[in-house]
C-alpha atoms as a PDB file:
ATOM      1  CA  UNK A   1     173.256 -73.932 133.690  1.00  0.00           C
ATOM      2  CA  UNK A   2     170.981 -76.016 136.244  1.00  0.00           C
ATOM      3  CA  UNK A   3     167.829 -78.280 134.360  1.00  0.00           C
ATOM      4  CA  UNK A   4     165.595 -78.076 136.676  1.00  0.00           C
ATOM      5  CA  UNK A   5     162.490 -81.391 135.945  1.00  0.00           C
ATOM      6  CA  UNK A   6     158.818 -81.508 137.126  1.00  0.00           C
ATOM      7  CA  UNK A   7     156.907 -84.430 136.640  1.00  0.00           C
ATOM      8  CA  UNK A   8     153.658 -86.069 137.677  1.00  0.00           C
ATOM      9  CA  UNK A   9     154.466 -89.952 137.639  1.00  0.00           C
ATOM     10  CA  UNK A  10     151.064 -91.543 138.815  1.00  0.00           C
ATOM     11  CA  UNK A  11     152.579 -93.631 141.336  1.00  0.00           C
ATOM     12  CA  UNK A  12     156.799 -93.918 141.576  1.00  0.00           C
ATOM     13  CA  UNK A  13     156.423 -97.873 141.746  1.00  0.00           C
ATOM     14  CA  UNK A  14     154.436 -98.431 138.598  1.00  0.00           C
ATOM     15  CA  UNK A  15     157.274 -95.785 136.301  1.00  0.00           C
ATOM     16  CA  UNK A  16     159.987 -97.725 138.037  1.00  0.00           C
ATOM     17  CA  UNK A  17     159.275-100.498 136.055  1.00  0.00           C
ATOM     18  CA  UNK A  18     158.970 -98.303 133.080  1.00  0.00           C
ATOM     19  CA  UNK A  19     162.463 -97.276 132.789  1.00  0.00           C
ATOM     20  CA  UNK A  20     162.777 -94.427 135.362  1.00  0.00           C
ATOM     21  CA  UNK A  21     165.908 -95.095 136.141  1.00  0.00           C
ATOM     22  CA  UNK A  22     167.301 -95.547 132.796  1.00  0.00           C
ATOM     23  CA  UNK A  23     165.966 -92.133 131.940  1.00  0.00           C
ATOM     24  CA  UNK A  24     167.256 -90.225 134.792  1.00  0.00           C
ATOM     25  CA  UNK A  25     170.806 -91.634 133.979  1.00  0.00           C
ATOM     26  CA  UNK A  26     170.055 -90.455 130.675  1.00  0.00           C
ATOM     27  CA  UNK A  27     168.855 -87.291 131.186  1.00  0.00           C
ATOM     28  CA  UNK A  28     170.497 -86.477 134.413  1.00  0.00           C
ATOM     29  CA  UNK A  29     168.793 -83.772 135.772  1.00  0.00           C
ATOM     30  CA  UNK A  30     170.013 -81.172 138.535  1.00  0.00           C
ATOM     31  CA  UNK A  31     166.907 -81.255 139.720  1.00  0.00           C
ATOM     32  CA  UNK A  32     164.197 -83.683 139.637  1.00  0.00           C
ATOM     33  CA  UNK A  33     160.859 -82.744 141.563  1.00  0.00           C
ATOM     34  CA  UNK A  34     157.780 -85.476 141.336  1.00  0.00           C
ATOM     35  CA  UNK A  35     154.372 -85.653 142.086  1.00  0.00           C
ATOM     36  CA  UNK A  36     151.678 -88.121 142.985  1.00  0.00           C
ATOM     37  CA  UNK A  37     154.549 -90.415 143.769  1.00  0.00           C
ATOM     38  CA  UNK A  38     151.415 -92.737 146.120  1.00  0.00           C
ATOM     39  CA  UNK A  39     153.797 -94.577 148.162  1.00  0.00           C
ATOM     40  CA  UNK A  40     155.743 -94.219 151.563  1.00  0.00           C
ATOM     41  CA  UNK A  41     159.418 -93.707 151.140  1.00  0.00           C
ATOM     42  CA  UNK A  42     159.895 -97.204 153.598  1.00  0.00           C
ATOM     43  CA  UNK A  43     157.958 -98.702 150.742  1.00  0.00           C
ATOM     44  CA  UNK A  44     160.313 -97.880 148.225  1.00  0.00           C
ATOM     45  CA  UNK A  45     163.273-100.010 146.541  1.00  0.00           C
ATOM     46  CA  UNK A  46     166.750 -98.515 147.236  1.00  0.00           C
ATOM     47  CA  UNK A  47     167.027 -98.415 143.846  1.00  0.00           C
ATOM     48  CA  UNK A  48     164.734 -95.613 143.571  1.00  0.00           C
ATOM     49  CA  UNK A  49     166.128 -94.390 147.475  1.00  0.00           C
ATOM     50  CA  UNK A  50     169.587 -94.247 146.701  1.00  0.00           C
ATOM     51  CA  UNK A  51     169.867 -93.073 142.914  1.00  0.00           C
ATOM     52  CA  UNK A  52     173.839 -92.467 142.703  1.00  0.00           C
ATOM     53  CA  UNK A  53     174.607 -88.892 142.666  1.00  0.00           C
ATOM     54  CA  UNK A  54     171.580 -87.343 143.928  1.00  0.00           C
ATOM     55  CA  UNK A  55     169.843 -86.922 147.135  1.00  0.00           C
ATOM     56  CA  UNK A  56     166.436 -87.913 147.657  1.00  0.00           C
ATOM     57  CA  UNK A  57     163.559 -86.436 149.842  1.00  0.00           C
ATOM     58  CA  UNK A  58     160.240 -87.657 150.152  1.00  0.00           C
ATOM     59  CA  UNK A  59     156.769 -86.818 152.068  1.00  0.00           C
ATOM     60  CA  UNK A  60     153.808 -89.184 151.734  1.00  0.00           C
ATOM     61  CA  UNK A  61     150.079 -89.099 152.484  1.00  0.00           C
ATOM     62  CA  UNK A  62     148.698 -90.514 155.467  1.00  0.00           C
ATOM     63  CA  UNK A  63     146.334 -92.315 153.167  1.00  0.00           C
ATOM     64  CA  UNK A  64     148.047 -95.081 151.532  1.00  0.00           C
ATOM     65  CA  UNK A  65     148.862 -95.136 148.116  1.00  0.00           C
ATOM     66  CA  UNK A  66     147.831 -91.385 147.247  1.00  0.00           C
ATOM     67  CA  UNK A  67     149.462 -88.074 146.028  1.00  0.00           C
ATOM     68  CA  UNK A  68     152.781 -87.838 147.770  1.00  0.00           C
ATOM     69  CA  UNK A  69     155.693 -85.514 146.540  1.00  0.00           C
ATOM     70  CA  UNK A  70     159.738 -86.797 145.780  1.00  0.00           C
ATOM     71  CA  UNK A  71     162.636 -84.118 145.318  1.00  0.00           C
ATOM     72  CA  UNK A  72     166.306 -85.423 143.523  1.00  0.00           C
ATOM     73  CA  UNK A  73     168.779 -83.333 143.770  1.00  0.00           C
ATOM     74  CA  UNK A  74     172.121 -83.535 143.594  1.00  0.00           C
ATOM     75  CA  UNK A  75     173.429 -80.310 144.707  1.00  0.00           C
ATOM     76  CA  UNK A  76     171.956 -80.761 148.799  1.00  0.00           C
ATOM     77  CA  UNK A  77     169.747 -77.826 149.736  1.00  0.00           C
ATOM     78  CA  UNK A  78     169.987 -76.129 152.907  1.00  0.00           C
ATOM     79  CA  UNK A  79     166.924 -77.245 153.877  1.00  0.00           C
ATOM     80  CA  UNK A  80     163.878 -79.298 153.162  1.00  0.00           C
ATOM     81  CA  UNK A  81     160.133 -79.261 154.563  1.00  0.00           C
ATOM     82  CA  UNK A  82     156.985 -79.365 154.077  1.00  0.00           C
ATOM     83  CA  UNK A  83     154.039 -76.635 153.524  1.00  0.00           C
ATOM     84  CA  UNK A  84     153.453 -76.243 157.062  1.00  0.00           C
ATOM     85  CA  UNK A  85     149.668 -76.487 157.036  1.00  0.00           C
ATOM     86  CA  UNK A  86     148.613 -79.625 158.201  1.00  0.00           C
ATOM     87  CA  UNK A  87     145.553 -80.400 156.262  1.00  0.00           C
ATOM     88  CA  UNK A  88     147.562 -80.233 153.106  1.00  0.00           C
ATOM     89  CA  UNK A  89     150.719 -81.717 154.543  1.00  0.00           C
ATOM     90  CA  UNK A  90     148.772 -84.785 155.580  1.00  0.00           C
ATOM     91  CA  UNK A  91     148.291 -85.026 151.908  1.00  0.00           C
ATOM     92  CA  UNK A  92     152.154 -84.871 151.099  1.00  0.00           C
ATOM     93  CA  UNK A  93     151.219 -82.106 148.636  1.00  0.00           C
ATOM     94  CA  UNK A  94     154.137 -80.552 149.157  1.00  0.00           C
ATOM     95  CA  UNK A  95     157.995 -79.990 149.406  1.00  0.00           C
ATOM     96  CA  UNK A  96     160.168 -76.802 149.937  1.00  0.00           C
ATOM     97  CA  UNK A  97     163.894 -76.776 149.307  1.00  0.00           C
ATOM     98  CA  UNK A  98     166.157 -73.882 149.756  1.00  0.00           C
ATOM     99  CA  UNK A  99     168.981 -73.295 147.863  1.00  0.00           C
ATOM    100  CA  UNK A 100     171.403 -70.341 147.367  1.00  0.00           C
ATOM    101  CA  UNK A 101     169.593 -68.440 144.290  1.00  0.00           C
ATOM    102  CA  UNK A 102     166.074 -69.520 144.916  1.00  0.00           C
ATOM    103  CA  UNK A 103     163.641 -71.360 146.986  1.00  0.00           C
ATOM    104  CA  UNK A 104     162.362 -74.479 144.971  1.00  0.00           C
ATOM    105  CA  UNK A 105     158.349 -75.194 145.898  1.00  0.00           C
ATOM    106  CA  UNK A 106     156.980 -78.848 144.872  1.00  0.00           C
ATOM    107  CA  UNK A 107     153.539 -79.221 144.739  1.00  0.00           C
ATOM    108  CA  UNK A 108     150.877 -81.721 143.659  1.00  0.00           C
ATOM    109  CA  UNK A 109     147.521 -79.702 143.780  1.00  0.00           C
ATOM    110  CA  UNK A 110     144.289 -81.127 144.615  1.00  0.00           C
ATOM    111  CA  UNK A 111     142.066 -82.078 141.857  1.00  0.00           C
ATOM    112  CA  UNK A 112     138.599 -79.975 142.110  1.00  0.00           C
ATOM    113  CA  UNK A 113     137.083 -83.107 140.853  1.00  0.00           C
ATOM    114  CA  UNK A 114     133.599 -83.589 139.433  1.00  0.00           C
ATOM    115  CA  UNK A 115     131.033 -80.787 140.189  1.00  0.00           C
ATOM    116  CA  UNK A 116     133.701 -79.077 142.185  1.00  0.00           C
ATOM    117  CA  UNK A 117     133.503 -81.658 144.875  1.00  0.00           C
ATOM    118  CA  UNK A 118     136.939 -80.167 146.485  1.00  0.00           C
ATOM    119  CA  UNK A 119     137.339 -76.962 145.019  1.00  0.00           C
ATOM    120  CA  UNK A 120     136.719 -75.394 148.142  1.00  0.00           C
ATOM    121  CA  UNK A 121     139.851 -77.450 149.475  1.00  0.00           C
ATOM    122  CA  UNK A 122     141.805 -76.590 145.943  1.00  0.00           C
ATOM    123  CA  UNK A 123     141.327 -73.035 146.273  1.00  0.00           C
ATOM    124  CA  UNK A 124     142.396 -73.107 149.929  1.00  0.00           C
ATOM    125  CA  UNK A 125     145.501 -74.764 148.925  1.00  0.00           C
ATOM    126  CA  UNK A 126     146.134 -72.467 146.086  1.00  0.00           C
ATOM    127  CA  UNK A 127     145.734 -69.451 148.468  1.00  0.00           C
ATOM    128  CA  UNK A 128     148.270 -70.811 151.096  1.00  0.00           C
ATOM    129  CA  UNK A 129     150.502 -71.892 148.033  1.00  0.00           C
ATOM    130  CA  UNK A 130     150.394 -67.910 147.281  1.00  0.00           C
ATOM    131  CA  UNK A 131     150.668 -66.622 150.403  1.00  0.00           C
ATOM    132  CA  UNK A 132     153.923 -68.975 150.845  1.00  0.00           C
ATOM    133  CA  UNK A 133     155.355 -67.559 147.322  1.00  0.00           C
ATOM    134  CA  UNK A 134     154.775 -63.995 148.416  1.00  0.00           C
ATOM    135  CA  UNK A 135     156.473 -64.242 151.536  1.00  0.00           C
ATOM    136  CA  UNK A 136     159.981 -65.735 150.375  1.00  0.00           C
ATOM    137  CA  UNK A 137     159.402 -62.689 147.572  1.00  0.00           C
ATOM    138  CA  UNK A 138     158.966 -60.007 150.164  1.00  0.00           C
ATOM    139  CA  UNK A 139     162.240 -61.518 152.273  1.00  0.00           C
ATOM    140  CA  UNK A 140     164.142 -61.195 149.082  1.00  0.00           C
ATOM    141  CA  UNK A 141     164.159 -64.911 147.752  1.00  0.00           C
ATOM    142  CA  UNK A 142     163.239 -65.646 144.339  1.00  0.00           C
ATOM    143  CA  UNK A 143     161.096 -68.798 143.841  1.00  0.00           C
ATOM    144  CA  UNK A 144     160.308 -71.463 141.736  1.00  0.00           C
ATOM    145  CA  UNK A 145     156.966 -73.154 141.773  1.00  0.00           C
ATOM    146  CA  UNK A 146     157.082 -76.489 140.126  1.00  0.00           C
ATOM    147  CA  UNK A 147     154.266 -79.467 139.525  1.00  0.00           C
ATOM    148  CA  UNK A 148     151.079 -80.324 138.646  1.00  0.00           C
ATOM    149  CA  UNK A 149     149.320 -77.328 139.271  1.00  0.00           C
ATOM    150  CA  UNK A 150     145.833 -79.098 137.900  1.00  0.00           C
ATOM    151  CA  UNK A 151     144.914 -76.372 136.241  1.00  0.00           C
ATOM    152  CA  UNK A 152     144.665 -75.400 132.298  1.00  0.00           C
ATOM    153  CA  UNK A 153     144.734 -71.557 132.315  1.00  0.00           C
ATOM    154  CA  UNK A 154     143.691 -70.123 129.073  1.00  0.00           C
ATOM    155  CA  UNK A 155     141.728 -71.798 126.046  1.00  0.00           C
ATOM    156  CA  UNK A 156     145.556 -72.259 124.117  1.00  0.00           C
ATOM    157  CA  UNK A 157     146.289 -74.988 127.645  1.00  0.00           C
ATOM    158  CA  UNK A 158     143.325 -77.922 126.458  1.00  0.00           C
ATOM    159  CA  UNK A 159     142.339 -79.212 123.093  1.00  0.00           C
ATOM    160  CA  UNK A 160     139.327 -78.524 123.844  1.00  0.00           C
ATOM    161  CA  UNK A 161     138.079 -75.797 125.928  1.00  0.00           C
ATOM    162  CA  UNK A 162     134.550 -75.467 125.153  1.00  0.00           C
ATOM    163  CA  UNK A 163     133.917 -78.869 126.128  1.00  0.00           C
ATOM    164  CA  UNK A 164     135.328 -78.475 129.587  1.00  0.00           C
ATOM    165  CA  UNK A 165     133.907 -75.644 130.991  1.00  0.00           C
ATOM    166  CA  UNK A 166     132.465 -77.440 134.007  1.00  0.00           C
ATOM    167  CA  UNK A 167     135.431 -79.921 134.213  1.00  0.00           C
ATOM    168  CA  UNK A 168     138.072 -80.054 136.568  1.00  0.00           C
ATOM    169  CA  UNK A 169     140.782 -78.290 136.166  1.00  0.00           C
ATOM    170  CA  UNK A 170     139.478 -75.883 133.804  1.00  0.00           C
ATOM    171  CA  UNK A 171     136.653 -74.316 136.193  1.00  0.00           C
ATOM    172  CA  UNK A 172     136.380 -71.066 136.421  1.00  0.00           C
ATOM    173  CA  UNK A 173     137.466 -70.334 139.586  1.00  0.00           C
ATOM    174  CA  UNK A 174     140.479 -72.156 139.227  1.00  0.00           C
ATOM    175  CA  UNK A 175     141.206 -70.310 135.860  1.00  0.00           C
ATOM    176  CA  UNK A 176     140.693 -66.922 138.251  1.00  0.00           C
ATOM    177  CA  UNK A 177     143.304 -68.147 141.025  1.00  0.00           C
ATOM    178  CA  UNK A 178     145.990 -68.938 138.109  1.00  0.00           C
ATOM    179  CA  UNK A 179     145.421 -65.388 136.594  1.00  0.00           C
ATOM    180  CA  UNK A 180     145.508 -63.821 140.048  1.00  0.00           C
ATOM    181  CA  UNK A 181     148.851 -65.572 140.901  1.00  0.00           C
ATOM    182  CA  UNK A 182     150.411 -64.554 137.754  1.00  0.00           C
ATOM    183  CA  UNK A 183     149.029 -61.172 138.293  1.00  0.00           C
ATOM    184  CA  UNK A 184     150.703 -60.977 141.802  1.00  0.00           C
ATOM    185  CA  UNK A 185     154.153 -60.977 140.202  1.00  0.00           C
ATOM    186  CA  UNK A 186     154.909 -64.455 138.744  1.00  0.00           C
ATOM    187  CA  UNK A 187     155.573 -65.825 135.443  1.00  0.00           C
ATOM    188  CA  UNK A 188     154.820 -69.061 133.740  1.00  0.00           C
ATOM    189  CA  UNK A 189     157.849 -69.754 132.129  1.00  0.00           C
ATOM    190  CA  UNK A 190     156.628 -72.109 128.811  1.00  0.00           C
ATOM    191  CA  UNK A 191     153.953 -69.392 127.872  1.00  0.00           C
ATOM    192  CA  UNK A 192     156.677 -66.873 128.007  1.00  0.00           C
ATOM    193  CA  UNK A 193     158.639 -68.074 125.656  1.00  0.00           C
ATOM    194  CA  UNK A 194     156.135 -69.629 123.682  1.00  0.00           C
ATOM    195  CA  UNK A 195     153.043 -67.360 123.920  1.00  0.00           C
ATOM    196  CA  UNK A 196     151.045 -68.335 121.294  1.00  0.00           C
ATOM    197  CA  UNK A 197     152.048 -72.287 120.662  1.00  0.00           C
ATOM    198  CA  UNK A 198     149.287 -74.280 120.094  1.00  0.00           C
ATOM    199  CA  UNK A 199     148.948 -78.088 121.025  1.00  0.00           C
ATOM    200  CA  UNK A 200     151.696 -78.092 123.735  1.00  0.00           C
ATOM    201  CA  UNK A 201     150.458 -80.237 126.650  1.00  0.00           C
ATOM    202  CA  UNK A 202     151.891 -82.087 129.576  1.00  0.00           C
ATOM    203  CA  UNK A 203     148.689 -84.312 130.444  1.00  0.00           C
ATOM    204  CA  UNK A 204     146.399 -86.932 128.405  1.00  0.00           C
ATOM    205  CA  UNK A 205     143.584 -89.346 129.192  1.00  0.00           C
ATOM    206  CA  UNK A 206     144.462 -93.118 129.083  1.00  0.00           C
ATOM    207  CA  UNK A 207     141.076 -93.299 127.565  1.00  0.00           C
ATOM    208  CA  UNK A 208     140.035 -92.484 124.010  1.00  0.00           C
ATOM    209  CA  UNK A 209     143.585 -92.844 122.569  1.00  0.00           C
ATOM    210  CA  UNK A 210     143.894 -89.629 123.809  1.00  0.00           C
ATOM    211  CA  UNK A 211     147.744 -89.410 123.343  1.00  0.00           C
ATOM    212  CA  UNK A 212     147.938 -90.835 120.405  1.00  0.00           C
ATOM    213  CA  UNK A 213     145.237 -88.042 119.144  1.00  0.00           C
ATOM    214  CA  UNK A 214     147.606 -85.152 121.288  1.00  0.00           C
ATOM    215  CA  UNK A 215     143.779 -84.127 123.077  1.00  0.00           C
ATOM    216  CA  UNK A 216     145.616 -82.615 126.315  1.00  0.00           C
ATOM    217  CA  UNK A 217     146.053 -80.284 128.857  1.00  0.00           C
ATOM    218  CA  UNK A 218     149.235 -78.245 129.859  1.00  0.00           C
ATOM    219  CA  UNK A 219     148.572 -78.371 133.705  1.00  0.00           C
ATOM    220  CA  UNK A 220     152.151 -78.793 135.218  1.00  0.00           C
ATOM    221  CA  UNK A 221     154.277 -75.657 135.562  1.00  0.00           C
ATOM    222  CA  UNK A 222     157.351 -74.254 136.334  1.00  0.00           C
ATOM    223  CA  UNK A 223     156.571 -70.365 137.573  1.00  0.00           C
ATOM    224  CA  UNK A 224     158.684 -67.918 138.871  1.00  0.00           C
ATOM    225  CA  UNK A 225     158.897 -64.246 140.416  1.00  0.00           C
ATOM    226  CA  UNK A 226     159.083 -61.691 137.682  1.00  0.00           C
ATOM    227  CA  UNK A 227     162.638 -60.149 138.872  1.00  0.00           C
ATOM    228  CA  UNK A 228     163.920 -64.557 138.716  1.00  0.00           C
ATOM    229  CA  UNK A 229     162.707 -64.382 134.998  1.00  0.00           C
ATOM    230  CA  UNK A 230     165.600 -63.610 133.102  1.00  0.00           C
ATOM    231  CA  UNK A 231     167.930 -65.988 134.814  1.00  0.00           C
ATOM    232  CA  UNK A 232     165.472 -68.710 133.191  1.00  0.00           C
ATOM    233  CA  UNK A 233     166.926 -69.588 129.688  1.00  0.00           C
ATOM    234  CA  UNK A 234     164.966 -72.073 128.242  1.00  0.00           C
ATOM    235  CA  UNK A 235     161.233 -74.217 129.033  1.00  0.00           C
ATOM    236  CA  UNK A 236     160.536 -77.425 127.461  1.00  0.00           C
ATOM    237  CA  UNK A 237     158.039 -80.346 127.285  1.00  0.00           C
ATOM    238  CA  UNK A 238     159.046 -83.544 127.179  1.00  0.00           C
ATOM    239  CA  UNK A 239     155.920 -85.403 125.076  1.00  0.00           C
ATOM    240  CA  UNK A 240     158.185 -87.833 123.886  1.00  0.00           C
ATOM    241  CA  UNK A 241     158.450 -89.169 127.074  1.00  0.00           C
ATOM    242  CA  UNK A 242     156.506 -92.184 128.170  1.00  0.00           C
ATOM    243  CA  UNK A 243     155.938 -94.316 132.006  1.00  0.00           C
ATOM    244  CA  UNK A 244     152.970 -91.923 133.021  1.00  0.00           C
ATOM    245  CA  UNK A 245     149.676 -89.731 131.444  1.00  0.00           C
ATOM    246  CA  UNK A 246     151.891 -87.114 132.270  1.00  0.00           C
ATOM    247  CA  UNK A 247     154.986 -85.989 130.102  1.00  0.00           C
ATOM    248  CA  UNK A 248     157.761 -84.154 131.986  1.00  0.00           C
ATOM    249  CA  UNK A 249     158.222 -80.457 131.812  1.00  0.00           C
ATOM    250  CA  UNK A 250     161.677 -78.493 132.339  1.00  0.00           C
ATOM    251  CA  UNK A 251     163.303 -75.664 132.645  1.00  0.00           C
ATOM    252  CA  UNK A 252     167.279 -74.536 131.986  1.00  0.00           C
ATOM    253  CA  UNK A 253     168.272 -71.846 134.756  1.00  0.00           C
ATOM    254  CA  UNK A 254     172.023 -69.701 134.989  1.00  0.00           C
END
């Protein structure tokens, strides 16, 4: 069995000093994907570099101290790189790693932000992100997208859905893309095993005690192709988990 962990640490430096290390020893993933890591690997300690057993992989945004993508893995992958598409790979939205059984994709997507400000960008990203999955499907290659997607998908995703209708993340449009991945052959793991769980979220606010209260979103994902589903044995998320607003989120592969 492989675990195989997403998670969204709002800047690598700041969970560093949050016990990051401790809790990778502890938990020792096989895999270890992260997102909005904002720093530039030359800015990084080699304590977070050169974690013992694992190799590392980073891609950075060419505006300092945003978004930016790490990969730790200790089984090496054939290959690593980005999306390809330079307006999002200037963004270090994104790394690809190919293994033996599957292609692992991990992505930090854009934030629409307020009034849609860059949904147009978000759904542009989304639809290369698609494009990408299809065509390792249609060589043969099973996938597994992995991150922060930034989107809640159905009403059970947010505490409070009525309420954010015209917030980020929970936009229409962006609830359409999710549906229309999913309906292009893809599966999000958590909601298949737990369809109907209530109150199961990966992000909260800093503000409001929003935590504390559990008032989240599930926005970060592990999804695979339909015919990669039953090799996927367990999905878990990790609330318990502290260092960012985000929690981590895993899955257990054979």
């Amino acid at each position: 069995m492989k675990t195989v962990y997403s998670w969204n640490v709002n800047g690598i430096r700041a969970v560093q000093k949050k016990g990051f290390i401790d809790w990778i020893n502890k938990e020792s993933p096989d895999i270890l994907a992260l997102q909005e890591t904002k720093a530039r690997k030359e800015q990084l300690s080699e304590e977070l570099t050169g974690i013992e057993g694992y190799s590392s992989y980073f891609i950075s945004a060419q505006k300092a101290g945003y978004s930016g993508v790490a990969l730790y893995t200790k089984e090496k992958p054939h290959s690593v790189e980005p999306l390809g598409v330079d307006q999002f790979d200037s963004e270090g939205r994104t790394l690809i790693a190919s293994y033996n059984d599957f292609i692992l994709i991990n992505c930090y997507f854009p934030n629409s932000q307020e009034e849609g400000k860059r949904l147009d960008y978000k759904l542009d990203f989304c639809d290369a992100i698609l494009e990408k999955c299809e065509s390792y499907v249609n060589d043969g290659k099973n996938i597994i997208l992995m991150g922060d997607y930034n989107i809640a998908h159905k009403p059970i995703d947010l505490k409070n859905p009525k309420t954010n209708e015209k917030n980020p993340g929970y936009l229409p449009q962006e609830r359409e893309w999710m549906s229309k991945f999913l309906e292009h052959g893809f599966t999000d793991t958590f909601r298949h095993f737990y369809p109907d769980q209530e109150g199961c979220y990966s992000w909260w606010s800093y503000r409001f005690k929003a935590r504390e209260r559990n008032t989240g979103w599930r926005i970060d994902y592990h999804c695979v192709n339909n015919s990669f589903l039953d090799k996927v044995k367990k999905a878990s998320i990790h609330a318990d988990v502290m260092g960012s607003d985000h929690c981590p989120v895993s899955i257990q592969i054979k």
